[in-house]
N, C-alpha and C. Protein backbone atom coordinates (compact mmCIF):
# COMPACT_ATOMS: atom_id res chain seq x y z
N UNK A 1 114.20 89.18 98.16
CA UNK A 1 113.24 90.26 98.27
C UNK A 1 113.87 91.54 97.73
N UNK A 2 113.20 92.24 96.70
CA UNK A 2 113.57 93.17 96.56
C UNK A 2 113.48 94.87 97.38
N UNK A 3 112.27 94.55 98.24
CA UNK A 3 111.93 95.72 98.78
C UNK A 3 112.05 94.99 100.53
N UNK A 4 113.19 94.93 100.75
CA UNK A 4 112.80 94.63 102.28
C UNK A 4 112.02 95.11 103.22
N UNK A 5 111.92 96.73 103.19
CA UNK A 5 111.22 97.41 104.26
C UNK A 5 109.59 96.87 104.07
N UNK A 6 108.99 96.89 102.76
CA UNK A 6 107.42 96.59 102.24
C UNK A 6 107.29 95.52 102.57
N UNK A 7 108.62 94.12 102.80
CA UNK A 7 108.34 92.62 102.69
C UNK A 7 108.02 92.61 104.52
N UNK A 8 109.01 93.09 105.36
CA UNK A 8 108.80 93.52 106.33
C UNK A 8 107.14 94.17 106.88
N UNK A 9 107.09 95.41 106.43
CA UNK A 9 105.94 95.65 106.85
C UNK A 9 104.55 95.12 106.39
N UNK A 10 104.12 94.23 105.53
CA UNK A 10 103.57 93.23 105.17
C UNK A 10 103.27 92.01 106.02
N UNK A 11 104.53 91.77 106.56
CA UNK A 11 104.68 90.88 106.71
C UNK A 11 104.12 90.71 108.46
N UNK A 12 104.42 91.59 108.97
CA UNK A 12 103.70 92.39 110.35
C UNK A 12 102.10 92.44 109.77
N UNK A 13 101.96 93.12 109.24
CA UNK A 13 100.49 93.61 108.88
C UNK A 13 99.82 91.97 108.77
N UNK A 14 100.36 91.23 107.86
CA UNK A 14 99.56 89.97 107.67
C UNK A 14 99.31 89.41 109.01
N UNK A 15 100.37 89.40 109.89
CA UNK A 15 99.62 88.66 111.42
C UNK A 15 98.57 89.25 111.81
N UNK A 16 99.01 90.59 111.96
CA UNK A 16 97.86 91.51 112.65
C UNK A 16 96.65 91.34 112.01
N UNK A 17 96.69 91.18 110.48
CA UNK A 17 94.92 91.18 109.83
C UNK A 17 94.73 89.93 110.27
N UNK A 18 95.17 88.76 110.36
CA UNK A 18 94.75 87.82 110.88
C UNK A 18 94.23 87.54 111.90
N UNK A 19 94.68 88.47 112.75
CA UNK A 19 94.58 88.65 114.73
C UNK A 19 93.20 89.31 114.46
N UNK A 20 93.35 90.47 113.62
CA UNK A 20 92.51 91.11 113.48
C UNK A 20 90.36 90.82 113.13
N UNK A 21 90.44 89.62 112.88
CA UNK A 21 89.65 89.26 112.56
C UNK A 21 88.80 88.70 113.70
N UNK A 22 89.83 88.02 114.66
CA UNK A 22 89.09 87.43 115.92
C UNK A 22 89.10 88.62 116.77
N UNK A 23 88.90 89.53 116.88
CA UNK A 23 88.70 91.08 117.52
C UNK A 23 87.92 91.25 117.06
N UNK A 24 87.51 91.22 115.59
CA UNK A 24 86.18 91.22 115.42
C UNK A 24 85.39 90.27 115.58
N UNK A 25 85.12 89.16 115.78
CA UNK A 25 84.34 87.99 116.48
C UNK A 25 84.06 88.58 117.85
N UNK A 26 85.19 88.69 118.48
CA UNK A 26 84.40 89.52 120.00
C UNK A 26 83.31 90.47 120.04
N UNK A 27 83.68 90.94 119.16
CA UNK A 27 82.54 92.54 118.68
C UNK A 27 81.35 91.95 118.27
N UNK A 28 81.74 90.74 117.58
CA UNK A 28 80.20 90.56 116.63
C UNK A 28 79.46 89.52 117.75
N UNK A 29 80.24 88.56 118.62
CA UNK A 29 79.76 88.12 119.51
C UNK A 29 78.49 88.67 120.41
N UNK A 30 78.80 89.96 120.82
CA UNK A 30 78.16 91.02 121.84
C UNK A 30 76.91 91.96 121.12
N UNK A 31 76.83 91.34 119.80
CA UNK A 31 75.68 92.04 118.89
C UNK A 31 74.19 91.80 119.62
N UNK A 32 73.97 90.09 119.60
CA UNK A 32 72.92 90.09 120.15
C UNK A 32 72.33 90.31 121.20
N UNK A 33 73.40 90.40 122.17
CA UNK A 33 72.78 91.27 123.52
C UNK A 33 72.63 92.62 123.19
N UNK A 34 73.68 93.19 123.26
CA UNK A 34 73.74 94.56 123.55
C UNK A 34 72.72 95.21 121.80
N UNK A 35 72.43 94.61 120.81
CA UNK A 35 71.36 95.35 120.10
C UNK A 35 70.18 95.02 120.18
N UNK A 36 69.79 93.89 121.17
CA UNK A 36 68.64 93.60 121.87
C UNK A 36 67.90 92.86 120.81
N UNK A 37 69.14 91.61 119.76
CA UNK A 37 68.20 90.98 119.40
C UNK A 37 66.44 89.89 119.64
N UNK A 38 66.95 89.57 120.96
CA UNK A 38 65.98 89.24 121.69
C UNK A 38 64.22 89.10 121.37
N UNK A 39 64.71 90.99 121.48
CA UNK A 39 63.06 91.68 121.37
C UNK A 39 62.98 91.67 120.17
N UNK A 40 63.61 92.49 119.76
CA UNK A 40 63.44 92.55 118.46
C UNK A 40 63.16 91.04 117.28
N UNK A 41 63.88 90.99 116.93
CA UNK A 41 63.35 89.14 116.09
C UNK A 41 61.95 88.51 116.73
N UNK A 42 61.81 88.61 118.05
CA UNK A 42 60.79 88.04 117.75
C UNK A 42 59.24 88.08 117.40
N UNK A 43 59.36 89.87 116.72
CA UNK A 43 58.60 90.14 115.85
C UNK A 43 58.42 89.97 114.67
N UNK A 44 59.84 88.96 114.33
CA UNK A 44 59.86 88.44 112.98
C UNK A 44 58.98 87.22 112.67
N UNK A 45 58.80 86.85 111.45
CA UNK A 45 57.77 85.42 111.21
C UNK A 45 59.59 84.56 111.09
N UNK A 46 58.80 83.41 111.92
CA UNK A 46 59.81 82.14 112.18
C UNK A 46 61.13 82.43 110.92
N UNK A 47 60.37 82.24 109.32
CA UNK A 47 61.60 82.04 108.83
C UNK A 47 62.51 83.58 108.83
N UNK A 48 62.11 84.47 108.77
CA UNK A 48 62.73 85.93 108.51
C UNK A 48 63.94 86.02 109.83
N UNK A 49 63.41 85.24 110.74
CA UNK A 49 64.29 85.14 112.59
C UNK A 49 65.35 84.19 112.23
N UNK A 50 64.90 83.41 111.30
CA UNK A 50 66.04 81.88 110.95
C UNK A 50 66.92 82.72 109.63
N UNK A 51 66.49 83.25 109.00
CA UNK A 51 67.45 83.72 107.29
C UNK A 51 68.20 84.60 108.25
N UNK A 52 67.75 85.98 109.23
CA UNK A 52 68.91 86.16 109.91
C UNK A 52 70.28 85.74 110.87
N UNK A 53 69.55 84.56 111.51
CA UNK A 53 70.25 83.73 112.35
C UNK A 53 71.62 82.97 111.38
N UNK A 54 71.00 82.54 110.51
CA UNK A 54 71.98 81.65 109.29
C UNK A 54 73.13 82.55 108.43
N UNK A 55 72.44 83.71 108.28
CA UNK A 55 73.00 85.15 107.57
C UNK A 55 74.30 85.62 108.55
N UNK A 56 74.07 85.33 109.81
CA UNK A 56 74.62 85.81 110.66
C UNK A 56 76.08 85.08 111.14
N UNK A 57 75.51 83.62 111.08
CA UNK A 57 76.03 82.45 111.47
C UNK A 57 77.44 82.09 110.16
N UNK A 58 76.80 82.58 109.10
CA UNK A 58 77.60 82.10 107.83
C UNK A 58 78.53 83.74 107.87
N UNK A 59 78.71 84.59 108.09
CA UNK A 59 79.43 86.03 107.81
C UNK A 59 80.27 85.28 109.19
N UNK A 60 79.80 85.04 110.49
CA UNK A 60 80.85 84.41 111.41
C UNK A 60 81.76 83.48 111.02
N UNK A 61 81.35 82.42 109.68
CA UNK A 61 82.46 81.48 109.56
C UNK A 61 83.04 81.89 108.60
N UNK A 62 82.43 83.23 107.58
CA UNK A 62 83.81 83.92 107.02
C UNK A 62 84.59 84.79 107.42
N UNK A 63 84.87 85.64 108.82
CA UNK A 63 84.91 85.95 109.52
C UNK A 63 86.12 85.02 109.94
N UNK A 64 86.22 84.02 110.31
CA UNK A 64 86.90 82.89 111.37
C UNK A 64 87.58 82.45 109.78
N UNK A 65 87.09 81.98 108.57
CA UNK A 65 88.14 81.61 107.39
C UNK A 65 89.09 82.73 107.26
N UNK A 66 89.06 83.92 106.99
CA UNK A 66 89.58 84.73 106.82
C UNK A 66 90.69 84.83 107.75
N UNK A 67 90.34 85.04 109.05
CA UNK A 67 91.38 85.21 110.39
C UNK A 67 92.48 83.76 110.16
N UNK A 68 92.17 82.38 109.97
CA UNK A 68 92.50 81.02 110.09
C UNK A 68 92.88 81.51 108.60
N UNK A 69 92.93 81.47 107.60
CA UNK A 69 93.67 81.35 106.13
C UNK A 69 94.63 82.51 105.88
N UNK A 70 94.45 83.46 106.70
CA UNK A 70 95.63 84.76 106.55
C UNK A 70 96.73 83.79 107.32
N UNK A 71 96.71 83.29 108.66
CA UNK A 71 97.40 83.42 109.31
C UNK A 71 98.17 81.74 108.69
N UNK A 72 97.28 81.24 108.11
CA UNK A 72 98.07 79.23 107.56
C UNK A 72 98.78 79.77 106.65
N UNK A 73 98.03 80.67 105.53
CA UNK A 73 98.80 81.28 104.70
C UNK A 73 99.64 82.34 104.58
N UNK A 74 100.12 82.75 105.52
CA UNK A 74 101.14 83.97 105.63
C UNK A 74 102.37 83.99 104.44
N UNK A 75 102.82 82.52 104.91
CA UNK A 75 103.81 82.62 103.80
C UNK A 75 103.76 82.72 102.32
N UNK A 76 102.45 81.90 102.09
CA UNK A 76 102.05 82.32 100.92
C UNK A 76 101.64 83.33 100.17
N UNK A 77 100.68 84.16 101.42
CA UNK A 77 100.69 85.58 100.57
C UNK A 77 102.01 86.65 100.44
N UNK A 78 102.93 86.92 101.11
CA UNK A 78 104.14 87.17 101.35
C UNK A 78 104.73 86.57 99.87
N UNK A 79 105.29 85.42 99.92
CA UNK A 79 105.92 85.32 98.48
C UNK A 79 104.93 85.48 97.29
N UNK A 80 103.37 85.67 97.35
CA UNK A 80 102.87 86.32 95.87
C UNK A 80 102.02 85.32 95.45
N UNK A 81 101.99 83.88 96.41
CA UNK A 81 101.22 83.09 95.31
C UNK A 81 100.19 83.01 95.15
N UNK A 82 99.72 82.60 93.72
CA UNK A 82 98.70 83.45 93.15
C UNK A 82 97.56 83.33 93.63
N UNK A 83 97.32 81.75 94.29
CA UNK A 83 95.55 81.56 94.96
C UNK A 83 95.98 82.33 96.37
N UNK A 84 96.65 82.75 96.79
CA UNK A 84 96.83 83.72 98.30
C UNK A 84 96.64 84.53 97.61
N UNK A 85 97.06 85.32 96.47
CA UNK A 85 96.79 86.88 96.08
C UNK A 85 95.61 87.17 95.96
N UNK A 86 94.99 85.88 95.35
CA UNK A 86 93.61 86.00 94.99
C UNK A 86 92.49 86.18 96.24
N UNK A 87 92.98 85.27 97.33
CA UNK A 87 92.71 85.45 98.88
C UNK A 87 92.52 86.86 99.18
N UNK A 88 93.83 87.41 99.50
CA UNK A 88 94.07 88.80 99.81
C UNK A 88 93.15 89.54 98.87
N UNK A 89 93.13 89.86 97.59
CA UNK A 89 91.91 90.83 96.79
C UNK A 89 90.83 90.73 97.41
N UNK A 90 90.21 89.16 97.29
CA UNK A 90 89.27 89.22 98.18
C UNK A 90 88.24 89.50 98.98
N UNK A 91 89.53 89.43 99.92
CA UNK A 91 89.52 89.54 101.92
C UNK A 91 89.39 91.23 101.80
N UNK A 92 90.21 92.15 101.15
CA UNK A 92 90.62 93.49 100.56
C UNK A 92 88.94 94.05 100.50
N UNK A 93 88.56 93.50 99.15
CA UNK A 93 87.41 93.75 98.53
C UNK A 93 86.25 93.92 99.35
N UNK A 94 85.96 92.62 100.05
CA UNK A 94 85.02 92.12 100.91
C UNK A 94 85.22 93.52 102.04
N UNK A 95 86.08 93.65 102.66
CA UNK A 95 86.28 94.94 104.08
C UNK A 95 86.03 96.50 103.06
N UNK A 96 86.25 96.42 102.05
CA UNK A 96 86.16 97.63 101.51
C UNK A 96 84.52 97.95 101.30
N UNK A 97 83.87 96.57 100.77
CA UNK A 97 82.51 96.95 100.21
C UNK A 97 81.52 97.06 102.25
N UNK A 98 82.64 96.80 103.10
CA UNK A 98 81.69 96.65 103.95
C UNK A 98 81.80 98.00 104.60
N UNK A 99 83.07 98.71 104.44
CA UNK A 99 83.33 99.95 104.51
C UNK A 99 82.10 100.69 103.94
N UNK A 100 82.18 100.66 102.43
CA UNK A 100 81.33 101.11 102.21
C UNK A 100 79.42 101.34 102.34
N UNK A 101 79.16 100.23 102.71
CA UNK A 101 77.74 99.86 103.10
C UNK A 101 77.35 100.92 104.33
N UNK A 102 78.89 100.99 105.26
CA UNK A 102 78.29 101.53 106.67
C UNK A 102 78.60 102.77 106.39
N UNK A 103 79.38 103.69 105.33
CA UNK A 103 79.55 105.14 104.58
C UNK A 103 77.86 105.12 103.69
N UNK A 104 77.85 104.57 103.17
CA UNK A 104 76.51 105.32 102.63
C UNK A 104 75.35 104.68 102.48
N UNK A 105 74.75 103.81 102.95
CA UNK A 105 73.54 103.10 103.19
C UNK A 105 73.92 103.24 104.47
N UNK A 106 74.05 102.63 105.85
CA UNK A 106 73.67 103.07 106.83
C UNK A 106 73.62 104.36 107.52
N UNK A 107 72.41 105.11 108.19
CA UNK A 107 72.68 106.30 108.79
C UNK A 107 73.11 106.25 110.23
N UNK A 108 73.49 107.63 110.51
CA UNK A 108 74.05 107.76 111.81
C UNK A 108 72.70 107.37 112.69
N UNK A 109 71.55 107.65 112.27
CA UNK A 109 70.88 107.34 113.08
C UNK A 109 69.84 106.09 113.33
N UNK A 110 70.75 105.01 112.53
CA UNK A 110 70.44 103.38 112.62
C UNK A 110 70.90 102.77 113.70
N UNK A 111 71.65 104.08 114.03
CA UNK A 111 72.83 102.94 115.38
C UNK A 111 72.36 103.51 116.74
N UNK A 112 72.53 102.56 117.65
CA UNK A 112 72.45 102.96 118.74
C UNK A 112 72.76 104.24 119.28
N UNK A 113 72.28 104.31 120.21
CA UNK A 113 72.74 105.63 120.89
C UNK A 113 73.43 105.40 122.19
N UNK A 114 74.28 106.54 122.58
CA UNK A 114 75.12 106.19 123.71
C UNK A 114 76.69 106.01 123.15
N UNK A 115 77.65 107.05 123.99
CA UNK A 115 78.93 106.69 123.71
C UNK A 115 79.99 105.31 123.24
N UNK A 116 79.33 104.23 124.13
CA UNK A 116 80.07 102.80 124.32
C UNK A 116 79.73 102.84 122.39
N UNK A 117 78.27 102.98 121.78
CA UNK A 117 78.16 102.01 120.50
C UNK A 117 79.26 103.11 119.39
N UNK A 118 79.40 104.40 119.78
CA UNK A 118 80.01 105.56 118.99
C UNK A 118 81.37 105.28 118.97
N UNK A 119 81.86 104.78 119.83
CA UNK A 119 83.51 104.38 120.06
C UNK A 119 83.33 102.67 119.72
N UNK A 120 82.53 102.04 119.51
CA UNK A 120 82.70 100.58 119.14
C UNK A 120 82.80 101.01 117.59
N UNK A 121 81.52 101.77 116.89
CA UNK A 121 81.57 101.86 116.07
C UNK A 121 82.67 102.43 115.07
N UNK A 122 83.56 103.49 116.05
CA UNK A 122 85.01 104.15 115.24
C UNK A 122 85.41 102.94 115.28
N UNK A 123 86.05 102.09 116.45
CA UNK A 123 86.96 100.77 116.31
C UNK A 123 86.81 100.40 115.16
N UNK A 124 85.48 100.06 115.11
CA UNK A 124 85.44 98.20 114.45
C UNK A 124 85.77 99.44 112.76
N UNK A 125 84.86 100.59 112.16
CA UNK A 125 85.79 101.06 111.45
C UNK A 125 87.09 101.39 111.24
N UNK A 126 87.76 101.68 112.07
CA UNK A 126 89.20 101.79 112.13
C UNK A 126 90.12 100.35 111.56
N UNK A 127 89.37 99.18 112.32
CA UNK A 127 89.77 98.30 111.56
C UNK A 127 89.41 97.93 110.62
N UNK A 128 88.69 97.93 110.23
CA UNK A 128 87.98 97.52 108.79
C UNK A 128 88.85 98.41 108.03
N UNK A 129 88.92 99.28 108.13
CA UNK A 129 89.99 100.02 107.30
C UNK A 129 91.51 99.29 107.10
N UNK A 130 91.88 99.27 108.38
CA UNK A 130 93.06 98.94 108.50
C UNK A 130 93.28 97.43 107.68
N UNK A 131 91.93 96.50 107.59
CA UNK A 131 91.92 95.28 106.88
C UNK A 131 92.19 95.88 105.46
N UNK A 132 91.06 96.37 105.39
CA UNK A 132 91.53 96.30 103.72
C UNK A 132 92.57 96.60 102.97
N UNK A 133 93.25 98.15 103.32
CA UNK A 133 94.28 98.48 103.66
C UNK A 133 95.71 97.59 103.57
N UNK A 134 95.21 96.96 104.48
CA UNK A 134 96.71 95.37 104.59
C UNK A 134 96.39 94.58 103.32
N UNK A 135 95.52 93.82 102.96
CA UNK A 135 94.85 93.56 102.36
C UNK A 135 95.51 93.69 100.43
N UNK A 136 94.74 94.70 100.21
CA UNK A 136 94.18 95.59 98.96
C UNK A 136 96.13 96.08 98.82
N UNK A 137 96.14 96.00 99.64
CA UNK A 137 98.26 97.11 99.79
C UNK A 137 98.65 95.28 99.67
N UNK A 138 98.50 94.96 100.39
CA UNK A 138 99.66 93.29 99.70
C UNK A 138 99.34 93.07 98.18
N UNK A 139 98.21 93.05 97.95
CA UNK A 139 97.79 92.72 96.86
C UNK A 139 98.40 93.67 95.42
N UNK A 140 98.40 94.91 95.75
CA UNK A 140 98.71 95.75 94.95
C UNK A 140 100.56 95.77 94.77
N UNK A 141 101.23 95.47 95.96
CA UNK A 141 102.47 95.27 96.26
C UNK A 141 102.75 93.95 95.45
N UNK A 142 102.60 93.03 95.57
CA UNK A 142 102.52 92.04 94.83
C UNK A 142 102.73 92.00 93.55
N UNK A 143 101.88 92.49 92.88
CA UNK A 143 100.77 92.61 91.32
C UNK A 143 102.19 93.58 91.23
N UNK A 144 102.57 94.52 91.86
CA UNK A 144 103.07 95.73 91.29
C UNK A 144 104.80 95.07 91.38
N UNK A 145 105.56 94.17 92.13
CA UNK A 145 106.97 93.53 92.50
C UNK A 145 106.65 92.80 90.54
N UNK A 146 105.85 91.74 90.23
CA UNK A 146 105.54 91.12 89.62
C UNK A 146 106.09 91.56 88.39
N UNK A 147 104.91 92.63 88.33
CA UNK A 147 105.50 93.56 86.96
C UNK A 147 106.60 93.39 86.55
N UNK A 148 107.29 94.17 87.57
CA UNK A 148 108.29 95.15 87.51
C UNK A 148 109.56 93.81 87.15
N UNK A 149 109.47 92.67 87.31
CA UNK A 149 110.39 91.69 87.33
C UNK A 149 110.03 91.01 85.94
C-alpha cells in the first residue's frame, strides 16, 4: 500500500457503508406505518397500490445487495478490483442521485410534520451522504493510486 493512512481509512469506512445500509432498512422498514401507508394506497386503483408495493420491495433488495456485497467484497474493493470499483461508482452514484432527488424535487413541505420525521430526515441524509462519500472517495482513491502507478 502506498498510502496507508487512505488504505486504513477506507478500509473502516467500507464496514461502516456496509453496516450502513441495514440502518437504513430499519428506517425504511417504519415507512409504512408511520407515513400512513395504509390510508393512503388504498385510494389507489389495485395496480398503482401493487407498482408501489414492488417499487418498494425491489429498492429493499438493493438496499440489502448493497449492504451484503460491500461487506463479501471488502477486500476487493480495498485492493481496486475492477468489478468492485465498478460496484463502489455505482453504490456512490446511486446515494448521490438520491441525495439529489430529496435537494431539489422534493419539498420541505412533502414531508411530514413533527420533530421525530425532521431529525429522521437529517439522519437518513447525513448518511446518505456519508454513503456516497465512502463510496465515490474509494472509487476516486482507487482510479487516482492506479494512475499514479
Amino acid at each position: 500500500m502506498t498510502n496507508l493512512p487512505l488504505y486504513r481509512l477506507f478500509d473502516l469506512a467500507m464496514w461502516l457503508a456496509g453496516l450502513g445500509h441495514f440502518v437504513i432498512l430499519l428506517a425504511s422498514f417504519q415507512v409504512p406505518s408511520r407515513m400512513r401507508w395504509k390510508q393512503d394506497l388504498a385510494q389507489l386503483m389495485p395496480l398503482n397500490r401493487k407498482l408501489l408495493w414492488v417499487q418498494s420491495s425491489f429498492t429493499v433488495l438493493t438496499i440489502v445487495a448493497f449492504g451484503t456485497l460491500t461487506l463479501a467484497l471488502h477486500t476487493e474493493l480495498l485492493r481496486g478490483d475492477r468489478a468492485a470499483l465498478g460496484l463502489a461508482c455505482f453504490i456512490g452514484t446511486y446515494w448521490t442521485a438520491r441525495i439529489l432527488v430529496d435537494a431539489f424535487y422534493f419539498s420541505h413541505e412533502d414531508w411530514p410534520k413533527g420533530w421525530k420525521f425532521v431529525v429522521g430526515h437529517i439522519l437518513l441524509t447525513c448518511l446518505f451522504v456519508a454513503l456516497a462519500c465512502s463510496y465515490l472517495g474509494l472509487f476516486a482513491w482507487q482510479v487516482w493510486s492506479k494512475a499514479g502507478s
